[in-house]
C-alpha atoms as a PDB file:
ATOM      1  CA  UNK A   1      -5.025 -27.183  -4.293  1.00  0.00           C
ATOM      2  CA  UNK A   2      -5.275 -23.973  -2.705  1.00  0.00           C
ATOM      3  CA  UNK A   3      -2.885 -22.102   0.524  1.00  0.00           C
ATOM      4  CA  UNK A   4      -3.215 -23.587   3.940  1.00  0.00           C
ATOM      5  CA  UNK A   5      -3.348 -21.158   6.810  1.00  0.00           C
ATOM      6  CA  UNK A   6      -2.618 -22.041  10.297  1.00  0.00           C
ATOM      7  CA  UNK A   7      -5.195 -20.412  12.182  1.00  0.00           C
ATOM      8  CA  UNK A   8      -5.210 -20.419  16.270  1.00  0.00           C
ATOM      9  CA  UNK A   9      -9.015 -21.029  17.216  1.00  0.00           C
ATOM     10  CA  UNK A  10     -10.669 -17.795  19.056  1.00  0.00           C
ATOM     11  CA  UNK A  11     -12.103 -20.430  22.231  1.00  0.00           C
ATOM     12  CA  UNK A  12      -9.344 -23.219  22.685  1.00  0.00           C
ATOM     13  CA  UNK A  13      -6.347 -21.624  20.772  1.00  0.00           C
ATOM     14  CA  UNK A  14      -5.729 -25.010  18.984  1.00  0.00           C
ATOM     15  CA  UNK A  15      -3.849 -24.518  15.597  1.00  0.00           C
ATOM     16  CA  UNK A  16      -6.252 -25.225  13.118  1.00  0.00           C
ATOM     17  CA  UNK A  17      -4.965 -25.822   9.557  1.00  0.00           C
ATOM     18  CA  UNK A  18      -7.753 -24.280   6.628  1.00  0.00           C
ATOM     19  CA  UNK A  19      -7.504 -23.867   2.909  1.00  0.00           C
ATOM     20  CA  UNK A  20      -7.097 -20.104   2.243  1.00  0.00           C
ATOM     21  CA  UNK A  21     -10.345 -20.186  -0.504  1.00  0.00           C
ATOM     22  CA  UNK A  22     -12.407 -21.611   2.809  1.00  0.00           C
ATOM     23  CA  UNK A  23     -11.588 -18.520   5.448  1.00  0.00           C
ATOM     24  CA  UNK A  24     -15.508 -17.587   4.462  1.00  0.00           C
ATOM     25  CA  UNK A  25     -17.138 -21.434   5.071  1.00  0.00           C
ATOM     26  CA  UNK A  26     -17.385 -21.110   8.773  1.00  0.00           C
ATOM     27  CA  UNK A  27     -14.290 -23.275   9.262  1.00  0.00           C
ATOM     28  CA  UNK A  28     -14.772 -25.239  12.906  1.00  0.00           C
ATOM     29  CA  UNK A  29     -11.959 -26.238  15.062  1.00  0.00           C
ATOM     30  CA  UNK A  30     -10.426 -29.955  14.957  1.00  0.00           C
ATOM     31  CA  UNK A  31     -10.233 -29.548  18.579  1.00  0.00           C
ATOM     32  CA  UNK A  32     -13.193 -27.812  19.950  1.00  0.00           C
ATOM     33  CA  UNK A  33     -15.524 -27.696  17.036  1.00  0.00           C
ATOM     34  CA  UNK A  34     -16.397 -24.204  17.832  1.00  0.00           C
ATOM     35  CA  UNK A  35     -16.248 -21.614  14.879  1.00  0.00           C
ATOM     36  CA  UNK A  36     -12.179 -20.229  14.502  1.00  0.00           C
ATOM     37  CA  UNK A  37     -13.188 -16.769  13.004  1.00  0.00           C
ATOM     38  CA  UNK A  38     -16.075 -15.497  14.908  1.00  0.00           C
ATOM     39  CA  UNK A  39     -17.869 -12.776  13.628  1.00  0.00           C
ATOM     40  CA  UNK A  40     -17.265 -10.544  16.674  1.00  0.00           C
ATOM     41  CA  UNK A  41     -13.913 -10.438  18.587  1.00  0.00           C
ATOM     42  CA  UNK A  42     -12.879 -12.564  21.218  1.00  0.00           C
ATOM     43  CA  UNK A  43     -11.710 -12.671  24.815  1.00  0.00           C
ATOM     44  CA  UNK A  44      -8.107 -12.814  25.339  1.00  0.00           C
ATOM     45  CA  UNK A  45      -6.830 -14.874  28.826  1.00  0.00           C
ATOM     46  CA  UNK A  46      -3.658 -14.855  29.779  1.00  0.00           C
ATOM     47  CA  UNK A  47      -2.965 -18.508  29.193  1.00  0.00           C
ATOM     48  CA  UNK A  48      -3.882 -18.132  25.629  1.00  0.00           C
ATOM     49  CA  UNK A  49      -1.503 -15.333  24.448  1.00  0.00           C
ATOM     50  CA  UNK A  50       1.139 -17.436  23.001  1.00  0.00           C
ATOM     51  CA  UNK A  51      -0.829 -19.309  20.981  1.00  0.00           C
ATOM     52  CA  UNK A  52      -3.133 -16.631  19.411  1.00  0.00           C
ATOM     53  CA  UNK A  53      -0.191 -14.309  18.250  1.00  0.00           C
ATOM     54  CA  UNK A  54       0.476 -17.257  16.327  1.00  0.00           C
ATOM     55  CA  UNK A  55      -0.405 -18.582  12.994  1.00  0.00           C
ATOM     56  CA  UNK A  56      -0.635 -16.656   9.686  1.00  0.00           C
ATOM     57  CA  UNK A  57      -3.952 -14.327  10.185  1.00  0.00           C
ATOM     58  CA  UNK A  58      -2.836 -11.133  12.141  1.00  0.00           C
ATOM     59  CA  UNK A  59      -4.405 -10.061  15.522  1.00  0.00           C
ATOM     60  CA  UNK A  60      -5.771  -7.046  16.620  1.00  0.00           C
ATOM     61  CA  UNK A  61      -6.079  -6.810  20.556  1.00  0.00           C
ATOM     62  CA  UNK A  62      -8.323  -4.254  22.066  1.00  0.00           C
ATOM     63  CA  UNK A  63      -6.742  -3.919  25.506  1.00  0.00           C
ATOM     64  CA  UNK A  64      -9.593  -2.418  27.920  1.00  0.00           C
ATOM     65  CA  UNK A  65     -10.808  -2.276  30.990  1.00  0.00           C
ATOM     66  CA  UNK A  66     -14.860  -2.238  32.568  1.00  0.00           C
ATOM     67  CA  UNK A  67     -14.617   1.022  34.235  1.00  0.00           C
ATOM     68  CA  UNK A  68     -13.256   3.226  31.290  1.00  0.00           C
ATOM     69  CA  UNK A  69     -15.618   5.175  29.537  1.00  0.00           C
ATOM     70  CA  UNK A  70     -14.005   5.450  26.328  1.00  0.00           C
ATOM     71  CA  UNK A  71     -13.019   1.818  26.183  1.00  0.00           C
ATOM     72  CA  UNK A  72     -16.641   0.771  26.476  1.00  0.00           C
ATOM     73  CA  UNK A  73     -18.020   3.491  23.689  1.00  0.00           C
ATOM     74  CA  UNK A  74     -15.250   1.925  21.074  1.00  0.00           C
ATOM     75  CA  UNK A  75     -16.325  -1.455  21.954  1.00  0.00           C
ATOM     76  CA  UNK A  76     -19.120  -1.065  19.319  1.00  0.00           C
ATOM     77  CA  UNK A  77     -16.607  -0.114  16.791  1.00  0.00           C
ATOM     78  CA  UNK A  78     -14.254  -2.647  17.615  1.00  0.00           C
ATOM     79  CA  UNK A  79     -16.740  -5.204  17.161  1.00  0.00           C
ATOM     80  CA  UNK A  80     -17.840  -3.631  13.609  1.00  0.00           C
ATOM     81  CA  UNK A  81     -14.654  -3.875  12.595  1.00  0.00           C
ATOM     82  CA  UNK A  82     -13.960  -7.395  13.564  1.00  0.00           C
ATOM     83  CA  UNK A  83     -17.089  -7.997  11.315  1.00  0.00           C
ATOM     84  CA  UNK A  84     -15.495  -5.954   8.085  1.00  0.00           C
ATOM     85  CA  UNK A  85     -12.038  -7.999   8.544  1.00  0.00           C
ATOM     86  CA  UNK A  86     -13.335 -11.311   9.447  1.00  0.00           C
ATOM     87  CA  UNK A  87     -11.081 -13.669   6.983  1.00  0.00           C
ATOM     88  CA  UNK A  88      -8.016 -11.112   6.655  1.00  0.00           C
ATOM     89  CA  UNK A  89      -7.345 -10.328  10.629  1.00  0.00           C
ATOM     90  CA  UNK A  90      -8.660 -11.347  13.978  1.00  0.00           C
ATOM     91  CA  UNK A  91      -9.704  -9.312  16.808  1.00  0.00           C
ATOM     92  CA  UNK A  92      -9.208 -10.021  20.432  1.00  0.00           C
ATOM     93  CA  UNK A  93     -10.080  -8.331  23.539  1.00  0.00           C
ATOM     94  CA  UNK A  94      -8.021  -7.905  26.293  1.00  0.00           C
ATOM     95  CA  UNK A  95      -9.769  -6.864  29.749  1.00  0.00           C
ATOM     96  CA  UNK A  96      -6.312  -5.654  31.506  1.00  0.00           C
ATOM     97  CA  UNK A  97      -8.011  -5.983  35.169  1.00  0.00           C
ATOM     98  CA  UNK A  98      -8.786  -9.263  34.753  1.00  0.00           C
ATOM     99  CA  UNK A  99      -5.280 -10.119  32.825  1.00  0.00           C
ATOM    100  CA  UNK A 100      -2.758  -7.835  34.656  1.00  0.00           C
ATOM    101  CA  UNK A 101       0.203  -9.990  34.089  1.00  0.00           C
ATOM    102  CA  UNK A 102      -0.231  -9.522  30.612  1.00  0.00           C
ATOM    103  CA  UNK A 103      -1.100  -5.787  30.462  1.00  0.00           C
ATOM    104  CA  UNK A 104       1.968  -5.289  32.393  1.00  0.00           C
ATOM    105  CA  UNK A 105       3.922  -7.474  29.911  1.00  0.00           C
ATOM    106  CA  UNK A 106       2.082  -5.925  26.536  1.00  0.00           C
ATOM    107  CA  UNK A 107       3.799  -2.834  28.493  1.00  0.00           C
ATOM    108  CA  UNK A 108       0.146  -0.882  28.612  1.00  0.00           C
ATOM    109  CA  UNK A 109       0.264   2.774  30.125  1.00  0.00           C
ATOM    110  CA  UNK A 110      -3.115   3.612  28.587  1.00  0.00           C
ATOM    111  CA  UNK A 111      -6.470   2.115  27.899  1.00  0.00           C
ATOM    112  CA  UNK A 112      -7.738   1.813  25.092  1.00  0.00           C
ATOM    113  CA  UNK A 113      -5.028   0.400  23.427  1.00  0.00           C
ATOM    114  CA  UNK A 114      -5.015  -1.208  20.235  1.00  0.00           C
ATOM    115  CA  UNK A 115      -1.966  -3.702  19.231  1.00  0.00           C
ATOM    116  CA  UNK A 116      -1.344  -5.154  16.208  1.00  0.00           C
ATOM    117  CA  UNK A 117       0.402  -8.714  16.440  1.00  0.00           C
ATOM    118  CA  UNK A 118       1.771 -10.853  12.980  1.00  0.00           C
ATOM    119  CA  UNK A 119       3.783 -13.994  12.484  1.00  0.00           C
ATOM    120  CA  UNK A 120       4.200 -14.163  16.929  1.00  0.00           C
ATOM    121  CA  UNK A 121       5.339 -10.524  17.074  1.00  0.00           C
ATOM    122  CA  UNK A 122       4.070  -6.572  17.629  1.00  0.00           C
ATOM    123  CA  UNK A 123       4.065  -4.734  14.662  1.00  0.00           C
ATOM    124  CA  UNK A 124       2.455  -2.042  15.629  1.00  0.00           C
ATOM    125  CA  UNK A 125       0.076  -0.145  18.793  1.00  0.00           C
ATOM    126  CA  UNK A 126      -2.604   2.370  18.809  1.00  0.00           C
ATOM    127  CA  UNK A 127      -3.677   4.741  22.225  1.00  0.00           C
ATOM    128  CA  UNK A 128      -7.026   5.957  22.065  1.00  0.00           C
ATOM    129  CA  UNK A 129     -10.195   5.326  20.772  1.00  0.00           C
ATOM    130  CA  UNK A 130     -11.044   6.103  17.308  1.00  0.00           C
ATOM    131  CA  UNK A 131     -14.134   6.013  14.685  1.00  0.00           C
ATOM    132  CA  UNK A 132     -14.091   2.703  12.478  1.00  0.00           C
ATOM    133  CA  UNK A 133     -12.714   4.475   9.502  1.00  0.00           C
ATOM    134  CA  UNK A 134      -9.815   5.694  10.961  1.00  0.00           C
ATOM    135  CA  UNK A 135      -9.318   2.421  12.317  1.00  0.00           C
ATOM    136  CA  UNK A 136      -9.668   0.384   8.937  1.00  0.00           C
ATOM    137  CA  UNK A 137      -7.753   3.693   7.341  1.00  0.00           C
ATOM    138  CA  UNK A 138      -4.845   2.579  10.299  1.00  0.00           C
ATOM    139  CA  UNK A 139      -5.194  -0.991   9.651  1.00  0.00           C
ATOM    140  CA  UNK A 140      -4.430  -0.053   5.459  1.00  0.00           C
ATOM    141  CA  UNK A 141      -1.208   1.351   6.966  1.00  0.00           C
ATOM    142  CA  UNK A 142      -0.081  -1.965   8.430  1.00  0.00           C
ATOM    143  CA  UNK A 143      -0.817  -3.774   5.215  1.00  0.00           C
ATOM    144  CA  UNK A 144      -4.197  -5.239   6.748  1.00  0.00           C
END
């Protein structure tokens, strides 16, 4: 019997417990049914924070915001990348006008921001916008 990972879905933020060898089968959510690792990444609310920095999968939030111009021409990039990690990190995105509780607690000062959460805790944070292979080349660096 394989590894179990507890896995927070990406729409309801249920825990969701899937054999490691299955990350790849489209697992669905007990709660929701909807698919835990999209292929694209996610909207983060404020009311689901807690519960996606959990679990044993690390997130990736893209903290942005409608009217910045180099937050919208990374989105593309961001949402490659989320397709290149799907099984081995999730990626979230974080509009900080509509969430500014949270931006203000994430302590943001600049959009884009990248932040890297694993096992309920920052590990490490990004400013700036960057091409995808700098970004999977960062992501290396964190063990990703």
């Amino acid at each position: 019997m394989s590894d179990s990972l507890i896995i927070p879905c990406a729409h309801c933020a249920g825990l969701n417990r899937i054999p490691a060898d299955r990350l790849h089968d489209t697992p669905r959510c007990g709660r929701c049914q909807a698919e835990v690792l999209p292929h694209q990444p996610f909207e983060l609310q404020q009311g689901q924070f807690a519960n996606q920095i959990k679990g044993d999968l690390p997130l990736l939030v893209d903290v942005w915001a409608s009217w910045c111009g180099p937050c919208r021409s990374f989105a593309p990039t961001f949402a490659q990348a989320a397709t290149q990690l799907q099984g081995r990190c999730r990626l979230a995105k974080l509009d900080s006008e509509a969430n500014p509780q949270l931006a203000t607690q994430l302590g943001i000062r600049s959009i884009p921001s990248l932040i890297l959460f694993r096992d309920g805790r920052e590990i490490a944070r990004q400013s700036g916008a960057m091409p995808l292979p700098q970004l999977l080349a960062w992501l290396g660096q964190q063990g990703i």
